[in-house]
Protein backbone atom coordinates (compact mmCIF):
# COMPACT_ATOMS: atom_id res chain seq x y z
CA UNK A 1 -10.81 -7.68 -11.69
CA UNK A 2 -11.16 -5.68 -14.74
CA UNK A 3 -7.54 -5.81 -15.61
CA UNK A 4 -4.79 -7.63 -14.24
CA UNK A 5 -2.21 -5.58 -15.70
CA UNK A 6 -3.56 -2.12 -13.76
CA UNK A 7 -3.94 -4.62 -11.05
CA UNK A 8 -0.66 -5.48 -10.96
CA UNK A 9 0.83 -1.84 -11.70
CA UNK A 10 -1.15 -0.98 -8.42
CA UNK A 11 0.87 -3.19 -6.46
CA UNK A 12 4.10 -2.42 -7.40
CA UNK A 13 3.27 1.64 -6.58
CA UNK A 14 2.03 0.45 -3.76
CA UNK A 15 5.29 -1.63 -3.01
CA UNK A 16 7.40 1.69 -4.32
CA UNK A 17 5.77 3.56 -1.26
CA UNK A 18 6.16 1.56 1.46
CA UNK A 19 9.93 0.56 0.71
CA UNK A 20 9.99 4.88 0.46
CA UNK A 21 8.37 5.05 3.82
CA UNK A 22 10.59 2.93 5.07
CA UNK A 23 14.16 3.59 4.30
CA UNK A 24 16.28 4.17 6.98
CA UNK A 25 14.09 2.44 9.48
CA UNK A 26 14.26 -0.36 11.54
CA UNK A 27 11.49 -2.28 13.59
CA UNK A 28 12.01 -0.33 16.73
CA UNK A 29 12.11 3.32 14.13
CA UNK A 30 8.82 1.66 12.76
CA UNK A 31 7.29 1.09 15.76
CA UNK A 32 7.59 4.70 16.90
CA UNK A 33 6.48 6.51 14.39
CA UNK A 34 2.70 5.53 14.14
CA UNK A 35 2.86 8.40 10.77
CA UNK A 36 4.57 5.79 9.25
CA UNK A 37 2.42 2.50 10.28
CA UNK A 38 -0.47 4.44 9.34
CA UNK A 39 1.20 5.16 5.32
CA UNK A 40 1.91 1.64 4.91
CA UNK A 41 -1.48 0.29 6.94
CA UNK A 42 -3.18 2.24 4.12
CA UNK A 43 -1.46 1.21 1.59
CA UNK A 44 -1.73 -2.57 1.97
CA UNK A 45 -5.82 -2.02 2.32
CA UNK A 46 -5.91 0.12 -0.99
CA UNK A 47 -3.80 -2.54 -2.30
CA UNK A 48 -6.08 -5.25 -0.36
CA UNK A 49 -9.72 -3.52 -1.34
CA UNK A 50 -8.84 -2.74 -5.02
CA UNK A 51 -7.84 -6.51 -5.22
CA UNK A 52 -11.52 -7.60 -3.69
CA UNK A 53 -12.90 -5.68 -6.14
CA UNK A 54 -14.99 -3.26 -3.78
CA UNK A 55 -12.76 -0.44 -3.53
CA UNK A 56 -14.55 2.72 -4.36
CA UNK A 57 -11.91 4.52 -4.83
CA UNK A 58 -8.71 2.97 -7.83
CA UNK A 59 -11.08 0.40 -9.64
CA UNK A 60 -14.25 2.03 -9.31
């Protein structure tokens, strides 16, 4: 990782979004809006890849 710090800034947006795509919502909410599961799928693998360090995309 080339720095830990934009490392761990990532994660917290990352966290910011999903608690945003969540509020209000409970598992059975969750479960039927797949909108929603997709958001915070995605953001756990940006979160995920970037952390790898094979993300083409935040770390480069």
């Amino acid at each position: 990782m080339k720095d830990d710090k934009l490392y761990l800034i990532h994660i917290a947006e990352s966290i910011d979004k999903i608690e945003s795509y969540m509020a209000g919502l409970d598992f059975s909410a969750f479960m039927e809006k797949t909108m929603v599961q997709d958001a915070v799928l995605c953001s756990c693998e940006q979160t995920d890849c970037c952390w790898r360090n094979d993300c083409h995309g935040w770390v480069g």
